[in-house]
Protein backbone atom coordinates (compact mmCIF):
# COMPACT_ATOMS: atom_id res chain seq x y z
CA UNK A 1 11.12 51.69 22.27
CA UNK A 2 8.63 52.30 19.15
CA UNK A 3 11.46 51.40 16.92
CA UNK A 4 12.38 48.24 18.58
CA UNK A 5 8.96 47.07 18.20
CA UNK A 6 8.76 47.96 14.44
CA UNK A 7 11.70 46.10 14.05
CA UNK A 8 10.74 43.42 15.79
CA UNK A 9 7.58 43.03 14.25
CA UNK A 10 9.23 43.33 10.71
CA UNK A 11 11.84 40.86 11.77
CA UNK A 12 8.50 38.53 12.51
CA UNK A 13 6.74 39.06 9.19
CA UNK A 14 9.58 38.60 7.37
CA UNK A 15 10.43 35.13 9.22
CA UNK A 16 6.44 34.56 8.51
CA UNK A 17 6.86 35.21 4.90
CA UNK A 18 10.18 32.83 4.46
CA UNK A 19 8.14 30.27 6.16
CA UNK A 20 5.38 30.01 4.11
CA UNK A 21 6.80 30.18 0.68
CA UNK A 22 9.22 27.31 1.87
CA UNK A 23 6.13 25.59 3.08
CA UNK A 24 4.27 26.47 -0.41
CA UNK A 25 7.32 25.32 -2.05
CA UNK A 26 8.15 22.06 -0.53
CA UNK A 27 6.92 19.28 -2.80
CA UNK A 28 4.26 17.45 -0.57
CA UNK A 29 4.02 13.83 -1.40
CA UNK A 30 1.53 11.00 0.54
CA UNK A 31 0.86 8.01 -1.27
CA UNK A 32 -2.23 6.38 -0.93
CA UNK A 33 -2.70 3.78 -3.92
CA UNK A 34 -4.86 0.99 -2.25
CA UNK A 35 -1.53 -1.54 -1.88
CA UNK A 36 -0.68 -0.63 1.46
CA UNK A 37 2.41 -2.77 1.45
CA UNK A 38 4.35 -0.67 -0.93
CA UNK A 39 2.29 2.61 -0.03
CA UNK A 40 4.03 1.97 3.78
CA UNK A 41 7.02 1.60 1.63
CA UNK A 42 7.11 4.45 0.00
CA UNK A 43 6.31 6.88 2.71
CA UNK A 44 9.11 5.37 4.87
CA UNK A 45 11.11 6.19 1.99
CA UNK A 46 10.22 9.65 1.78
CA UNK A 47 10.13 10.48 5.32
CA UNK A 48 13.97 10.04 5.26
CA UNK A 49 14.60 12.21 1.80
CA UNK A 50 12.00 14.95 1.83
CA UNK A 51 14.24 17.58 3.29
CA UNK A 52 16.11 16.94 -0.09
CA UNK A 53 13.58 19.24 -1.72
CA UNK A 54 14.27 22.70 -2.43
CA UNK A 55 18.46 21.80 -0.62
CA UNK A 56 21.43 23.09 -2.58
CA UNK A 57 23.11 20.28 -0.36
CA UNK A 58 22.04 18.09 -2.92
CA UNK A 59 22.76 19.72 -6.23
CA UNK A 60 25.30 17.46 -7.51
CA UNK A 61 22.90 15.30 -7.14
CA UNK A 62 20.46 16.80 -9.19
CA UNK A 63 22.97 17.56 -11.78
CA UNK A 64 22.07 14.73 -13.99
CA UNK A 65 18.53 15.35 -14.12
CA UNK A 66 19.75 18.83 -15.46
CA UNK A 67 22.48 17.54 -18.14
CA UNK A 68 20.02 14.41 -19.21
CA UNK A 69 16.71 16.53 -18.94
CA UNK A 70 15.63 15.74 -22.83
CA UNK A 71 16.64 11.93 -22.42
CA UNK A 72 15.21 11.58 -19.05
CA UNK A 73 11.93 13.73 -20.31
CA UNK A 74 11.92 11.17 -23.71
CA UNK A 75 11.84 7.91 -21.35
CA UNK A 76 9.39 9.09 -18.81
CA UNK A 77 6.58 10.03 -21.60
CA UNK A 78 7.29 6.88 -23.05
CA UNK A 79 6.97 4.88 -19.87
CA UNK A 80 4.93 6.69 -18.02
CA UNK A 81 2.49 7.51 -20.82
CA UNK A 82 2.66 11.51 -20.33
CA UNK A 83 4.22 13.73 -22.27
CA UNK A 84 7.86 15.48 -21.99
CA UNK A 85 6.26 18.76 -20.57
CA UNK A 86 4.78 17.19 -17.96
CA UNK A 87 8.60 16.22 -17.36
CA UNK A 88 10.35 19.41 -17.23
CA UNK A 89 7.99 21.13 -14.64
CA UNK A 90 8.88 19.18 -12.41
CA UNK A 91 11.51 19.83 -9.92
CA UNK A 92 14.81 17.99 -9.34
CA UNK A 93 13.50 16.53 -6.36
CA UNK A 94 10.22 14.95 -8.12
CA UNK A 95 12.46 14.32 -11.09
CA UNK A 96 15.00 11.90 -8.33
CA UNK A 97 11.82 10.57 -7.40
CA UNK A 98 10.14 9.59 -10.12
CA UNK A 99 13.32 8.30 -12.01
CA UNK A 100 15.30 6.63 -9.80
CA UNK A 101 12.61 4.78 -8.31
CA UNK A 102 10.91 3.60 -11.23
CA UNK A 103 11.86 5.14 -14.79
CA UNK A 104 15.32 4.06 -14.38
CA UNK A 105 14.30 0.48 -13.42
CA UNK A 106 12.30 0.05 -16.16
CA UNK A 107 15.12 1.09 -18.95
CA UNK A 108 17.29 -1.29 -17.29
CA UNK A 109 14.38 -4.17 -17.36
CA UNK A 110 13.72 -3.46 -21.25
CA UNK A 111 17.22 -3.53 -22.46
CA UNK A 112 17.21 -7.47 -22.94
CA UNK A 113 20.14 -7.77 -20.53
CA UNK A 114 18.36 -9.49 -17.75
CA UNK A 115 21.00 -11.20 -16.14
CA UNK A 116 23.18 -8.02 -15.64
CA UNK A 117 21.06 -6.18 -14.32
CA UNK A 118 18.29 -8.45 -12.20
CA UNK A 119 19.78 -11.85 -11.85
CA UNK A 120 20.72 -11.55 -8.21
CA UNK A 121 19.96 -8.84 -5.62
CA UNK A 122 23.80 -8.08 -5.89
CA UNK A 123 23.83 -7.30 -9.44
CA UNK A 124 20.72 -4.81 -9.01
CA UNK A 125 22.29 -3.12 -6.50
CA UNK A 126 25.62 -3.09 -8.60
CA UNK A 127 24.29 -1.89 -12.14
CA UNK A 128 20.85 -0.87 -11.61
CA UNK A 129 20.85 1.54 -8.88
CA UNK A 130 24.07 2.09 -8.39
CA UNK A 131 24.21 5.66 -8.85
CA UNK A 132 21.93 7.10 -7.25
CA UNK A 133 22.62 5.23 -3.92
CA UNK A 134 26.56 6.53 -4.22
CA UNK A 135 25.22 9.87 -4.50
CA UNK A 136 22.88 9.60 -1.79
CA UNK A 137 25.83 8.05 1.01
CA UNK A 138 28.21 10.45 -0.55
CA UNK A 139 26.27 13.76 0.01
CA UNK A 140 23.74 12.73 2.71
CA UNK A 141 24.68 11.10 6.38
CA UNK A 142 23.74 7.40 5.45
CA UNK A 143 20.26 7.67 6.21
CA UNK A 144 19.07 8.76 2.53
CA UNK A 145 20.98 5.53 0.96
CA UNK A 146 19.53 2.98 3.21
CA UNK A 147 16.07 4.19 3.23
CA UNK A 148 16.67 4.15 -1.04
CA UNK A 149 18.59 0.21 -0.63
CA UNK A 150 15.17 -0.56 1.44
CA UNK A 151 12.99 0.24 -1.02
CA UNK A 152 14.41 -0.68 -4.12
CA UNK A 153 15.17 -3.93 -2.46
CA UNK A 154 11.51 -4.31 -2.02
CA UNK A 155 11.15 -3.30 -6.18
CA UNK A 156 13.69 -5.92 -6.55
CA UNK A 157 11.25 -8.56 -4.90
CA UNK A 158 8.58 -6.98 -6.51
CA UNK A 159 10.22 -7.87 -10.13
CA UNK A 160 11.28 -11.05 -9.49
CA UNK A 161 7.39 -11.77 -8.40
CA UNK A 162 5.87 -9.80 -11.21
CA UNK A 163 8.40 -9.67 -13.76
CA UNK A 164 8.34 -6.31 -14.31
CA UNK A 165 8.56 -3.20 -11.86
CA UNK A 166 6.23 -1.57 -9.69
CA UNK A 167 5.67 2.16 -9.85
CA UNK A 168 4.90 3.45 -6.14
CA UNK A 169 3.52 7.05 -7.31
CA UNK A 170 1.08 5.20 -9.25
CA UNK A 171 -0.05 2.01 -8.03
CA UNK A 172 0.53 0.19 -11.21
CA UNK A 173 3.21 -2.14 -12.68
CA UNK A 174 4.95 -1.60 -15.93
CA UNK A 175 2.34 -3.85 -17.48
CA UNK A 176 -0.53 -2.68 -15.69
CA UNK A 177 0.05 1.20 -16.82
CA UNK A 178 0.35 -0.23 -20.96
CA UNK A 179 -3.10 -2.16 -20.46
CA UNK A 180 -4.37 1.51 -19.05
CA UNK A 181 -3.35 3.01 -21.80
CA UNK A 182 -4.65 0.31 -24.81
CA UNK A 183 -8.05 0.49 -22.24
CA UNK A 184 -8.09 4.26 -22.47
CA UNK A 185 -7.53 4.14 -26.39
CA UNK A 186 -10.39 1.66 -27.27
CA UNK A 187 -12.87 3.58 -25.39
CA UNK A 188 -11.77 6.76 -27.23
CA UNK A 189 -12.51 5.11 -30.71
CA UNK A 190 -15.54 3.76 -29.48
CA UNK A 191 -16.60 6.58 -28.52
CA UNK A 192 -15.69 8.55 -31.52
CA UNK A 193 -17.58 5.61 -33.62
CA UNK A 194 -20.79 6.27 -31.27
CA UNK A 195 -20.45 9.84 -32.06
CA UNK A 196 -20.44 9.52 -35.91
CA UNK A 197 -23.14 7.23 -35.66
CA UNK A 198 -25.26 9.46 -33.83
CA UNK A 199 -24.47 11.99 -36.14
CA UNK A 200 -25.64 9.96 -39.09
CA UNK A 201 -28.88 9.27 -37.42
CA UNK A 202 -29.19 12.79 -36.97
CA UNK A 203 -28.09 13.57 -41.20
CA UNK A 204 -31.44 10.63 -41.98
CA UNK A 205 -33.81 12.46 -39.63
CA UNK A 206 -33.42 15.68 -40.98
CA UNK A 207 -33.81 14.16 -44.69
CA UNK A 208 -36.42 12.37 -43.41
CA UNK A 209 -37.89 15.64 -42.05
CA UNK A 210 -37.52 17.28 -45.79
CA UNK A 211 -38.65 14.50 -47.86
CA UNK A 212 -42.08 14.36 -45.63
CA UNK A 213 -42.91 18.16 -46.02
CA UNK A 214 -41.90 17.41 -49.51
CA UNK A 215 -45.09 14.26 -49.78
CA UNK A 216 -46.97 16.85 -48.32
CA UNK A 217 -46.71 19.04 -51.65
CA UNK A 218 -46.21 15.89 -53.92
CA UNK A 219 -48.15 12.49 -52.76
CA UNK A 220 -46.70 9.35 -54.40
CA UNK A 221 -43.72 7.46 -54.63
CA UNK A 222 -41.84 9.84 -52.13
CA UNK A 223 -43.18 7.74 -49.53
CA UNK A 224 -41.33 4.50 -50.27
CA UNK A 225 -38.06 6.85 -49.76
CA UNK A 226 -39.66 8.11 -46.45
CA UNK A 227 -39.67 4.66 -45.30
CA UNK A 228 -36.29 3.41 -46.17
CA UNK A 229 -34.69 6.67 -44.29
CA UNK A 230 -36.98 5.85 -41.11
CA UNK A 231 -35.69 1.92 -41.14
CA UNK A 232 -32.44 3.49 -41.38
CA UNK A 233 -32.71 5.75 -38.64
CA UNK A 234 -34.39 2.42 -36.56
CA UNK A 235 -31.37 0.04 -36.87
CA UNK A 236 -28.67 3.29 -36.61
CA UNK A 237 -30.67 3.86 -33.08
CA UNK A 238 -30.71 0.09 -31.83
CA UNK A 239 -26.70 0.02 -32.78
CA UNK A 240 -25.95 2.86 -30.58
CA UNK A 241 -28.00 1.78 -28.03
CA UNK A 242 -26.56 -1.75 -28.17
CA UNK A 243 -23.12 -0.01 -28.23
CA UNK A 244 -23.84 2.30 -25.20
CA UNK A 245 -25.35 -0.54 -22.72
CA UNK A 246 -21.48 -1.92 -23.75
């Protein structure tokens, strides 16, 4: 009877164990971007494909992120302004995600050939995700693909309002994320110019300091000098201060 019980109970801890590393596994995903339209979207989406994660089911799927992983890591940093590491930790599933819901798109959109690939909801469907929603009716039960069609037909409307397409992991459009990014760089160099200044200021001061002690030893002309640094330590601060109030 004792050894039924241990067995039991390491038949239960094991079970407990497999449970939580699948649950510590399992790539979590809830959307929240402020555009509840194509959050609700999203999450419908994923609902209907999460049990993709972590599913050998789905490996031929996940194939091509394996065989492309340079190109696909390449056009995400590009497009999505991060960098091709940030790529290849993530895990097929994100990789689907991310790529076939927006990266992808986006390729399409900038090749110049508009009219194959976004002139009518049948041609998007034909060349633009095409692929990935064979895959999905081949190796699911139907209900992967359609929950896909649904929301890239709601990209597609996106595009045609917008011109460009939406990324629901985000928040932003294609657009949006490049004005981000030129944001993002101007306030770097300003504040890298606001930091040189500052340390300018602080180069005058400290002459100023020396050539003070120095009229201290040697009254005379050393003053006029004195002066010039201190005006130019005056405008230096009213230029960063005009620069931080910004």
């Amino acid at each position: 009877m004792k050894q039924i019980r241990q067995i039991f109970k390491g038949a239960f801890f094991l079970a407990f164990l497999f449970s939580f590393c699948m649950s510590t596994y399992a790539t979590e995903i809830e959307i929240n971007t402020g555009n509840e339209e194509a959050d609700t979207a999203f999450q419908t989406f994923y609902e209907e494909i999460k049990h993709m994660d972590n599913n050998s089911d789905w490996d031929n799927l996940y194939l091509v992120y394996q065989v492309y992983e340079n190109t696909h890591a390449e056009q995400y940093a590009e497009i999505c302004n991060s960098t091709v590491d940030d790529w290849k930790s993530k895990n097929n599933f994100e990789r689907f995600i991310w790529y076939e819901t927006y990266v992808r798109v986006v390729v399409y959109r900038n090749l110049g050939d508009y009219d194959r690939y976004f002139s009518s909801e049948k041609d998007f469907l034909n060349h633009t995700i095409t692929n990935a929603y064979e895959y999905l009716n081949k190796l699911g039960d139907g209900t992967e693909a359609k929950a896909y069609k649904t929301l890239m037909l709601w990209q597609y409307d996106y595009i045609l309002e917008n011109g460009v397409p939406y990324n629901f992991l985000t928040g932003l459009n294609f657009v949006e994320s490049r004005n981000t990014e030129a944001t993002e760089d101007t306030q770097e160099s300003q504040e890298q110019e606001q930091k040189e200044l500052e340390e300018i200021q602080e180069e005058l001061l400290e002459e100023t300091a020396d050539y003070v002690e120095s009229a201290k030893a040697n009254e005379g002309g050393i003053f006029g000098k004195v002066i010039i640094i201190v005006l130019c330590v005056g405008v230096l601060g009213i230029i960063i201060y005009r620069k931080k109030t910004q």
